[in-house]
N, C-alpha and C. Protein backbone atom coordinates (compact mmCIF):
# COMPACT_ATOMS: atom_id res chain seq x y z
N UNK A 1 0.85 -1.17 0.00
CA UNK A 1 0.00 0.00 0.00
C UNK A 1 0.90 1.24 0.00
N UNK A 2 0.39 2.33 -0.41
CA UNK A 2 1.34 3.24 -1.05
C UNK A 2 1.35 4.26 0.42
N UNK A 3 1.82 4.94 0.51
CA UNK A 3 1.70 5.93 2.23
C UNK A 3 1.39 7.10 1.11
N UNK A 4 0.64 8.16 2.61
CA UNK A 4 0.43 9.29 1.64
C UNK A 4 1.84 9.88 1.25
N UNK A 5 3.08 9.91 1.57
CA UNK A 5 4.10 10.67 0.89
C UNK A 5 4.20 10.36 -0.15
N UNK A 6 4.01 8.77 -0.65
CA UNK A 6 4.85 8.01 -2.27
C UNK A 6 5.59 7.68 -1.85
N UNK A 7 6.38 7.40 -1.53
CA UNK A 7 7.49 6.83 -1.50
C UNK A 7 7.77 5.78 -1.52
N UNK A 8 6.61 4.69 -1.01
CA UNK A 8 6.82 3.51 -1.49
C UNK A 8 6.92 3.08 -3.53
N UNK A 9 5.43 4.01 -3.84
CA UNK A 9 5.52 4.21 -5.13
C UNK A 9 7.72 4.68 -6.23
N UNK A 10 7.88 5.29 -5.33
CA UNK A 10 9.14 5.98 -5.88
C UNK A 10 10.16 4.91 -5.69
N UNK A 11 10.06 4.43 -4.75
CA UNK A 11 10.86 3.16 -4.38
C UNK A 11 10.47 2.17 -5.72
N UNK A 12 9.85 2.03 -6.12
CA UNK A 12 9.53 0.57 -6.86
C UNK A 12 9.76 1.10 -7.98
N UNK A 13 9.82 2.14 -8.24
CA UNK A 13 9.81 2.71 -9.61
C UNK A 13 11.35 2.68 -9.92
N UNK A 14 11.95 3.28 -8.84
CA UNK A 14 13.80 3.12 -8.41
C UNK A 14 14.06 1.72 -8.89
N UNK A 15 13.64 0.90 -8.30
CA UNK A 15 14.12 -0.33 -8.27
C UNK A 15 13.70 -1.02 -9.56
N UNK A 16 12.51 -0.71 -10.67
CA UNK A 16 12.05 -1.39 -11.51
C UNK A 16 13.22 -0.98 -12.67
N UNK A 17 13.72 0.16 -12.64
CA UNK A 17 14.22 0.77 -13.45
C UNK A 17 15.88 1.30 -13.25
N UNK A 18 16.13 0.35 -12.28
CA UNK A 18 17.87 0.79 -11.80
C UNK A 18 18.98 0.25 -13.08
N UNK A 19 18.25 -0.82 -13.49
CA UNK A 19 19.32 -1.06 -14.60
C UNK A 19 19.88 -0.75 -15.82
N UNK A 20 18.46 0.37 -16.44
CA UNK A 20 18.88 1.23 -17.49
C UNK A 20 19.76 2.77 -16.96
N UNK A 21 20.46 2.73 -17.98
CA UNK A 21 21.56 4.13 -18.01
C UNK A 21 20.32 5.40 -17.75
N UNK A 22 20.77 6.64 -16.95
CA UNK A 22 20.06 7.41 -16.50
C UNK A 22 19.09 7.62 -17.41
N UNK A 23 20.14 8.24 -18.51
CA UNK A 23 19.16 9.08 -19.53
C UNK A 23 18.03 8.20 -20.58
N UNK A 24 18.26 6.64 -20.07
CA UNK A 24 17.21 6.19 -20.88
C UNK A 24 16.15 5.50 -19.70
N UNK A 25 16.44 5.74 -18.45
CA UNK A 25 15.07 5.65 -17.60
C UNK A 25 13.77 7.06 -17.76
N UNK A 26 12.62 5.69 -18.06
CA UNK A 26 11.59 6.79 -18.18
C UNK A 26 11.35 7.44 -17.43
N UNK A 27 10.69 8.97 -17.17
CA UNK A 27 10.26 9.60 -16.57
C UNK A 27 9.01 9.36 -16.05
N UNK A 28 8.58 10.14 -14.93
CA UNK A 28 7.27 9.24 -13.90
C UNK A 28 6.43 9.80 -15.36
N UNK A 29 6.50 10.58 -16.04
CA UNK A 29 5.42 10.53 -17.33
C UNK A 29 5.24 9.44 -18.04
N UNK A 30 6.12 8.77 -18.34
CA UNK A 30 6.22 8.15 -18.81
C UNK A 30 7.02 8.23 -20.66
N UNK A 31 7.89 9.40 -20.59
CA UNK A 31 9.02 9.65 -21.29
C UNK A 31 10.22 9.63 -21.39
N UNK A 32 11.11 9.54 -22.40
CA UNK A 32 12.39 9.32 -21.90
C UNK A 32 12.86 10.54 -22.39
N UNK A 33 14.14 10.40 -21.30
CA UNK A 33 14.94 11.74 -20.97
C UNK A 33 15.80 12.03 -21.70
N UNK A 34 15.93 12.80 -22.68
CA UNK A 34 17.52 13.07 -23.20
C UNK A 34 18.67 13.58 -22.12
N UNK A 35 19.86 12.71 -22.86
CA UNK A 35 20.82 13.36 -21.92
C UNK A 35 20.94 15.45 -22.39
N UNK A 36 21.38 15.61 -20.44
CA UNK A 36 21.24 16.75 -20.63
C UNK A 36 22.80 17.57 -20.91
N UNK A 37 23.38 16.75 -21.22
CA UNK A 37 24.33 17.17 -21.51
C UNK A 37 25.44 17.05 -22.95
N UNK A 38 26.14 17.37 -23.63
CA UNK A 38 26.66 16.61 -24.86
C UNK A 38 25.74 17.10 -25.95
N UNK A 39 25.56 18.76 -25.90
CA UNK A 39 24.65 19.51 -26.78
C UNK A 39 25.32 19.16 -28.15
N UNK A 40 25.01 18.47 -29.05
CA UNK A 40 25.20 18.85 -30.58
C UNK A 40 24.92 19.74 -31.10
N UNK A 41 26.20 20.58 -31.99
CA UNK A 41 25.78 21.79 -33.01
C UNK A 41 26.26 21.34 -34.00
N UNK A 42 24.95 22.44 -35.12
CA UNK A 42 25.79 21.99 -36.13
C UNK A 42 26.97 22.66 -36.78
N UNK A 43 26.92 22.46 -37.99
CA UNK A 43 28.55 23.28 -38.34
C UNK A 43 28.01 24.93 -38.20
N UNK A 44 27.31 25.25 -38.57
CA UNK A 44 26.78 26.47 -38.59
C UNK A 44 26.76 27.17 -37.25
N UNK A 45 26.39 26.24 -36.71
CA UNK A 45 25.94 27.12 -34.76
C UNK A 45 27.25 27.15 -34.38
N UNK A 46 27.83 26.07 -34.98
CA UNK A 46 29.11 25.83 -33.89
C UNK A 46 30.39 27.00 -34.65
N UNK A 47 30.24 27.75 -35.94
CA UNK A 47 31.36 28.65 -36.64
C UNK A 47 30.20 29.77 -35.83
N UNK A 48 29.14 29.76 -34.96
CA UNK A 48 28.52 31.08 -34.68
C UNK A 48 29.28 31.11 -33.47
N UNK A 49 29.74 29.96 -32.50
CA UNK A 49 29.81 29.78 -31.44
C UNK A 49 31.23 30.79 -31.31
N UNK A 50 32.01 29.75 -32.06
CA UNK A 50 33.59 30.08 -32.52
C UNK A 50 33.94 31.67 -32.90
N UNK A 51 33.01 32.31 -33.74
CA UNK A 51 32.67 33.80 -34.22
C UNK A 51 32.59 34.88 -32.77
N UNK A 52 31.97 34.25 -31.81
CA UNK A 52 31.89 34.85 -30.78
C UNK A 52 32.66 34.74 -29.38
N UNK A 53 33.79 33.91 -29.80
CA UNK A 53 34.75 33.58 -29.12
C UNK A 53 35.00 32.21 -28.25
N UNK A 54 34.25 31.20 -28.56
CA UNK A 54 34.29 30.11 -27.75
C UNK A 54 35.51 29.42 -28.53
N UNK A 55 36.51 28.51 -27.74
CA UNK A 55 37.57 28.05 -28.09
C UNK A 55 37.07 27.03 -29.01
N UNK A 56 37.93 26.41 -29.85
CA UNK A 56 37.18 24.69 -30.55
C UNK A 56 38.83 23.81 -30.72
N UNK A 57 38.31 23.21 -29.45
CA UNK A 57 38.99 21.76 -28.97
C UNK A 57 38.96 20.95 -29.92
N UNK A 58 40.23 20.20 -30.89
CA UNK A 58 39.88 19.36 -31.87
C UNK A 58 40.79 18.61 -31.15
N UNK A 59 39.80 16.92 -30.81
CA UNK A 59 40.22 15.92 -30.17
C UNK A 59 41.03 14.81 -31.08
N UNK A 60 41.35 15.51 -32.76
CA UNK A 60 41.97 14.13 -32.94
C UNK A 60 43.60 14.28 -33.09
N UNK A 61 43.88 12.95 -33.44
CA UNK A 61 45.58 13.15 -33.18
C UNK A 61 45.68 14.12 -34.07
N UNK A 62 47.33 14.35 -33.50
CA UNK A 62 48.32 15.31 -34.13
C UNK A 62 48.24 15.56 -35.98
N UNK A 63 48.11 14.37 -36.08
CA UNK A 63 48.55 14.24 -37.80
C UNK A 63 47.38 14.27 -38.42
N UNK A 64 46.25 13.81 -37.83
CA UNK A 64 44.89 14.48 -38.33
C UNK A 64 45.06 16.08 -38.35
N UNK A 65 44.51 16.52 -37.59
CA UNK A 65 44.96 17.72 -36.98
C UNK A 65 45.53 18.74 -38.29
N UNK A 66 46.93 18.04 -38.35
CA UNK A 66 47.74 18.90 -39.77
C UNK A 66 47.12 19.21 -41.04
N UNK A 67 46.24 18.04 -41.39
CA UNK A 67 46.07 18.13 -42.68
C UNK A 67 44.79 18.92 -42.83
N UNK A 68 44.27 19.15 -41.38
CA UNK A 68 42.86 20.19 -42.13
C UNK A 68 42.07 20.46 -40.59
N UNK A 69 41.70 21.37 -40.26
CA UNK A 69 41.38 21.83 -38.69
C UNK A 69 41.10 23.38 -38.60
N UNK A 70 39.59 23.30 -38.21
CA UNK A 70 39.11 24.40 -37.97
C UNK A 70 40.18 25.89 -37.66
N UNK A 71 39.93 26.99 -38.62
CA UNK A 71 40.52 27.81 -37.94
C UNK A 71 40.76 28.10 -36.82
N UNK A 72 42.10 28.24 -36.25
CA UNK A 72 42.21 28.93 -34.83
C UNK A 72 41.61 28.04 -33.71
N UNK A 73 41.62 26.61 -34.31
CA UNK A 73 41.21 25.49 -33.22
C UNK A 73 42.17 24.81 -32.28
N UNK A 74 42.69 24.08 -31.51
CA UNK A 74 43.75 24.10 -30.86
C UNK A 74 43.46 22.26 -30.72
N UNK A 75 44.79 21.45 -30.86
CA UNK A 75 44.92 20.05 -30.82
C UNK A 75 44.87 19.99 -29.64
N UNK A 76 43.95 18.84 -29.17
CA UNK A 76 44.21 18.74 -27.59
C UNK A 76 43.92 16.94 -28.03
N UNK A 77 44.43 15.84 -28.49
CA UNK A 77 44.00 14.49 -28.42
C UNK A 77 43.06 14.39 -27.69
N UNK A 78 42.17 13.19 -27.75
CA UNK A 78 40.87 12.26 -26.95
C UNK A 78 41.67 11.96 -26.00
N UNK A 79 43.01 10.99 -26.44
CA UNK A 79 43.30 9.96 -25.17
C UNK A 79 43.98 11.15 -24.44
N UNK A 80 44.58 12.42 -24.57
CA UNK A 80 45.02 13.22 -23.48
C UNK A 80 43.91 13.63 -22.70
N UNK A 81 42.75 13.75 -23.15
CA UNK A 81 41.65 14.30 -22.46
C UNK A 81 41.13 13.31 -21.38
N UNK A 82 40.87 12.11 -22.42
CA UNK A 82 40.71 10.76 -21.00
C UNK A 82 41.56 10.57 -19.96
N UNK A 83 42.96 11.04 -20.09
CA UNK A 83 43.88 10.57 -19.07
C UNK A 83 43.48 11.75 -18.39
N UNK A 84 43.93 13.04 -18.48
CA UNK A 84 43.95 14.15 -17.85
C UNK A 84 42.42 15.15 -17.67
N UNK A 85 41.95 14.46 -18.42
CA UNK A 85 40.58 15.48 -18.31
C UNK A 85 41.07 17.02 -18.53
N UNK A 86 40.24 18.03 -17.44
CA UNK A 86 40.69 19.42 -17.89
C UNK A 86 42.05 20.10 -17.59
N UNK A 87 43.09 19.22 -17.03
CA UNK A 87 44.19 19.77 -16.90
C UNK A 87 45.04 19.71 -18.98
N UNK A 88 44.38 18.64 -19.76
CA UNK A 88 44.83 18.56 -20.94
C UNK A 88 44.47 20.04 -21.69
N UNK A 89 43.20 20.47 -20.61
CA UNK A 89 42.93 21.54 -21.45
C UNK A 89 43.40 23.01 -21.03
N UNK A 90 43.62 22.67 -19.77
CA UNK A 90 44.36 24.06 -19.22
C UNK A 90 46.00 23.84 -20.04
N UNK A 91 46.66 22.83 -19.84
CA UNK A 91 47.69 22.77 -20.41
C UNK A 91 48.24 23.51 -22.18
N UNK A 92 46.97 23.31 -22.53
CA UNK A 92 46.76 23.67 -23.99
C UNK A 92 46.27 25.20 -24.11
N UNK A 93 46.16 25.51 -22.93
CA UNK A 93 45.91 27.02 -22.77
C UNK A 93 44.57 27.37 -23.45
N UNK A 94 43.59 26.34 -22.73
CA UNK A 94 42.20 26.77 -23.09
C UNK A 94 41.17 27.54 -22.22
N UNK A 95 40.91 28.04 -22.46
CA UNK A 95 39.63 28.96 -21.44
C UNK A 95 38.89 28.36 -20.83
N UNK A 96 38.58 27.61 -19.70
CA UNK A 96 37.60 26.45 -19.29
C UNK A 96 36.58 27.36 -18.29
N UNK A 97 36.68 28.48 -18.55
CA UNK A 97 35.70 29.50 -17.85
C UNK A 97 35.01 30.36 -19.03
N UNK A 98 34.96 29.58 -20.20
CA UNK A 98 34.44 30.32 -21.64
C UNK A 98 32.70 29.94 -21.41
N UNK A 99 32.06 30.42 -21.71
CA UNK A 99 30.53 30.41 -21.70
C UNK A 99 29.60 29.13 -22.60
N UNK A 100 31.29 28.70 -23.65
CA UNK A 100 30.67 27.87 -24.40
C UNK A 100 32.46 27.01 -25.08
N UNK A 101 32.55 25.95 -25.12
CA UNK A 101 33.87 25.18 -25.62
C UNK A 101 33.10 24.26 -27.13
N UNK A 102 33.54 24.50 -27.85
CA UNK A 102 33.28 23.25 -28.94
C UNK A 102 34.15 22.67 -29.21
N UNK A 103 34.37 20.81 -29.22
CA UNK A 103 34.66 19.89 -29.07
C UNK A 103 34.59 19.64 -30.72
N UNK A 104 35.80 19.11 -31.32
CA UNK A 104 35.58 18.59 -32.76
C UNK A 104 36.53 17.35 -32.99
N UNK A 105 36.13 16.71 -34.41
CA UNK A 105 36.66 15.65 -34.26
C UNK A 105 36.55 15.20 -35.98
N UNK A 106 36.38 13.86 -36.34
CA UNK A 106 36.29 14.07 -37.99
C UNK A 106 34.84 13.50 -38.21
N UNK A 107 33.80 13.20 -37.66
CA UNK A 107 32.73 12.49 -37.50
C UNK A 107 32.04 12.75 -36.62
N UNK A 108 32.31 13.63 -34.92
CA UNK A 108 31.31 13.80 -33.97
C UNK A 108 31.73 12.48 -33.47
N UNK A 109 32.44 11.49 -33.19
CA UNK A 109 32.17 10.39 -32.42
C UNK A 109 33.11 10.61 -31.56
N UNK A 110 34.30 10.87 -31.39
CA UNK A 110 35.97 11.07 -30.50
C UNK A 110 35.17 12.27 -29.86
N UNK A 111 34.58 13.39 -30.51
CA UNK A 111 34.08 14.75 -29.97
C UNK A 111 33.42 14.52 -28.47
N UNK A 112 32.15 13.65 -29.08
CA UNK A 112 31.33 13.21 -28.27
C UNK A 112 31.98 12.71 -26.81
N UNK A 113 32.44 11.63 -27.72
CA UNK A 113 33.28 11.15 -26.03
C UNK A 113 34.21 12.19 -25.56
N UNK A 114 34.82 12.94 -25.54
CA UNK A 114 35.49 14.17 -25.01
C UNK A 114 34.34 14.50 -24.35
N UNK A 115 33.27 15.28 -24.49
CA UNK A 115 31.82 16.44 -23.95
C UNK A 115 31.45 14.83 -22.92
N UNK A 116 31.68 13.67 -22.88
CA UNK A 116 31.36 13.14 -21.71
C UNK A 116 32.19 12.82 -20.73
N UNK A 117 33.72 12.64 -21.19
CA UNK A 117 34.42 12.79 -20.34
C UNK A 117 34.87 14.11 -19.42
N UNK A 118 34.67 15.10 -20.19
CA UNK A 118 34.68 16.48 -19.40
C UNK A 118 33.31 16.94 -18.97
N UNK A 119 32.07 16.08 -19.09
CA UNK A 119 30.76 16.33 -18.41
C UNK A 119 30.57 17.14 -17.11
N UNK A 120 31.75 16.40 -16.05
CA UNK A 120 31.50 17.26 -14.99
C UNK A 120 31.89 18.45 -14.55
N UNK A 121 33.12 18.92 -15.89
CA UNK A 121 33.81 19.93 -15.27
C UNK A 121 32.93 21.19 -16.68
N UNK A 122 32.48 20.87 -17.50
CA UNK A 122 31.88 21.72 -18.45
C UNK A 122 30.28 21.63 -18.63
N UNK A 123 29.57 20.40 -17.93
CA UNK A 123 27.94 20.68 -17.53
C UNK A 123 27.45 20.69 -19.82
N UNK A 124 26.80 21.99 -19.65
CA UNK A 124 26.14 22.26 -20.85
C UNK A 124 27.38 22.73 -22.00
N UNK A 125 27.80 23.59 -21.26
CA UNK A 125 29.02 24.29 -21.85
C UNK A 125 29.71 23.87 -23.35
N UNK A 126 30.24 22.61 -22.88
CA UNK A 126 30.88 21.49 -23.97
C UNK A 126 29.87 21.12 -24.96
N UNK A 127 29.83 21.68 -25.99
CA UNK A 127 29.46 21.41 -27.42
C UNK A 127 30.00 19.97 -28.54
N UNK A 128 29.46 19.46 -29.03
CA UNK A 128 30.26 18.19 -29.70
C UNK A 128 29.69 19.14 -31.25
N UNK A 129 30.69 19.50 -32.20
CA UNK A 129 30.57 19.18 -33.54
C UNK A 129 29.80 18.46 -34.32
N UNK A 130 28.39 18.09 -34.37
CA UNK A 130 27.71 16.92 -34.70
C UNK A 130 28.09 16.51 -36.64
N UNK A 131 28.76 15.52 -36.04
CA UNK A 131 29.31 15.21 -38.24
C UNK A 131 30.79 15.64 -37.73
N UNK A 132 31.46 16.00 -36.91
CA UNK A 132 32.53 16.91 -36.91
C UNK A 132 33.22 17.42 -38.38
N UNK A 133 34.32 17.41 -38.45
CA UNK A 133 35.02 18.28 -40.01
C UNK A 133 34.64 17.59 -41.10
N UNK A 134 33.79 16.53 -40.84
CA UNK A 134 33.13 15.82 -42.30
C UNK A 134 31.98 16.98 -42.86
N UNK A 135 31.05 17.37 -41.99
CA UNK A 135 30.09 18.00 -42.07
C UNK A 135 30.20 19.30 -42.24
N UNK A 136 31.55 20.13 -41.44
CA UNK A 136 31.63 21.46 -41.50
C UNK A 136 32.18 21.07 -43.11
N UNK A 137 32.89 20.69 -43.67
CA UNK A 137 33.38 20.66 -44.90
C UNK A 137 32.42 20.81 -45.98
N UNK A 138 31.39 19.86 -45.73
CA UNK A 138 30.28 19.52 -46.48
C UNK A 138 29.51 20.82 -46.45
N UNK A 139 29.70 21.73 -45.51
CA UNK A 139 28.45 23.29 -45.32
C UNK A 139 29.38 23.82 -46.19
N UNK A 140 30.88 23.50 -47.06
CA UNK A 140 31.44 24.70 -47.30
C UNK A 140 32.07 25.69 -46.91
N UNK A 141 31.89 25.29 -45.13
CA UNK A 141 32.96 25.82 -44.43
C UNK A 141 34.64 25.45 -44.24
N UNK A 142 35.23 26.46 -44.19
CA UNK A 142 36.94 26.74 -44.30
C UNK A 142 37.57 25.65 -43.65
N UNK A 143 38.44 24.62 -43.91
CA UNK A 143 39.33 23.70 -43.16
C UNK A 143 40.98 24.36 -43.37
N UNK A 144 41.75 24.58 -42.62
CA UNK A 144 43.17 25.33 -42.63
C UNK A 144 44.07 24.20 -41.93
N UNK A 145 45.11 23.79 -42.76
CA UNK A 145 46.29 22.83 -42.02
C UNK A 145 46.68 23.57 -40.83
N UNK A 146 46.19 22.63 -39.80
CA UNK A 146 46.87 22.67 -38.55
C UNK A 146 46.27 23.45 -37.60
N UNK A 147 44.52 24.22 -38.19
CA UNK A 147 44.14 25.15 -37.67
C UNK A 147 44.36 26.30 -37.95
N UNK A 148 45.72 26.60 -38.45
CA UNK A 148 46.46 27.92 -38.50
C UNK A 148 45.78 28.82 -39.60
């Protein structure tokens, strides 16, 4: 029997549903939650983002990197980011007090995982490239060796 607080109700609901990942437990509506974090932009939002000064973190290696990389974007590797999280990015002399960081990569998939490994220290903040430099390419937007 349920008490007037719920809580027995909340309890069972806890427990019916502990084994799915947060963001795909339904809501007492009975909807599911997008994660709230790991905003996708697209190439467009994300050269608006960049236009207005947000840094753009390109997570892939070095030698990617060379041959074609957002203007004025700065190499910071995935696996430096996994090991070090935001010290890879202070190291790289990134702004981690910027209003907005975009995360790039050649597909949005390396991006992605970056905006979840830095989830806790960037919340909404961290932007993923969605398509990363496949897609900005494809809008016709500018790719420059090395960033530069």
């Amino acid at each position: 029997m349920v008490g007037s607080d719920g809580l027995n109700d909340r309890r069972s609901y806890n427990r019916a549903t502990s084994y799915l990942p947060e963001y795909w437990r339904p809501s007492m509506f009975g909807l599911f939650r997008s994660p709230s974090v790991n905003t996708d932009v697209s190439p467009t939002q994300a050269q608006s983002l960049i236009a207005q000064g947000a840094p753009a973190v390109d997570v892939r290696e070095p030698n990617e990197f060379a041959a074609g990389a957002i203007k004025g974007s700065i190499n910071v590797p995935l696996g430096a980011i996994q090991q070090r999280g935001t010290e890879a990015l202070k190291a790289a002399a990134i702004d981690l007090d910027a209003p907005h960081i975009v995360l790039v990569c050649r597909s949005g998939n390396r991006s992605g995982q970056a905006c979840s490994a830095l989830r806790s220290a960037l919340g909404e903040r961290g932007h993923n490239l969605a398509g990363g430099v496949i897609a900005w390419a494809n809008q016709g937007l500018p790719l420059t060796p090395g960033g530069g």
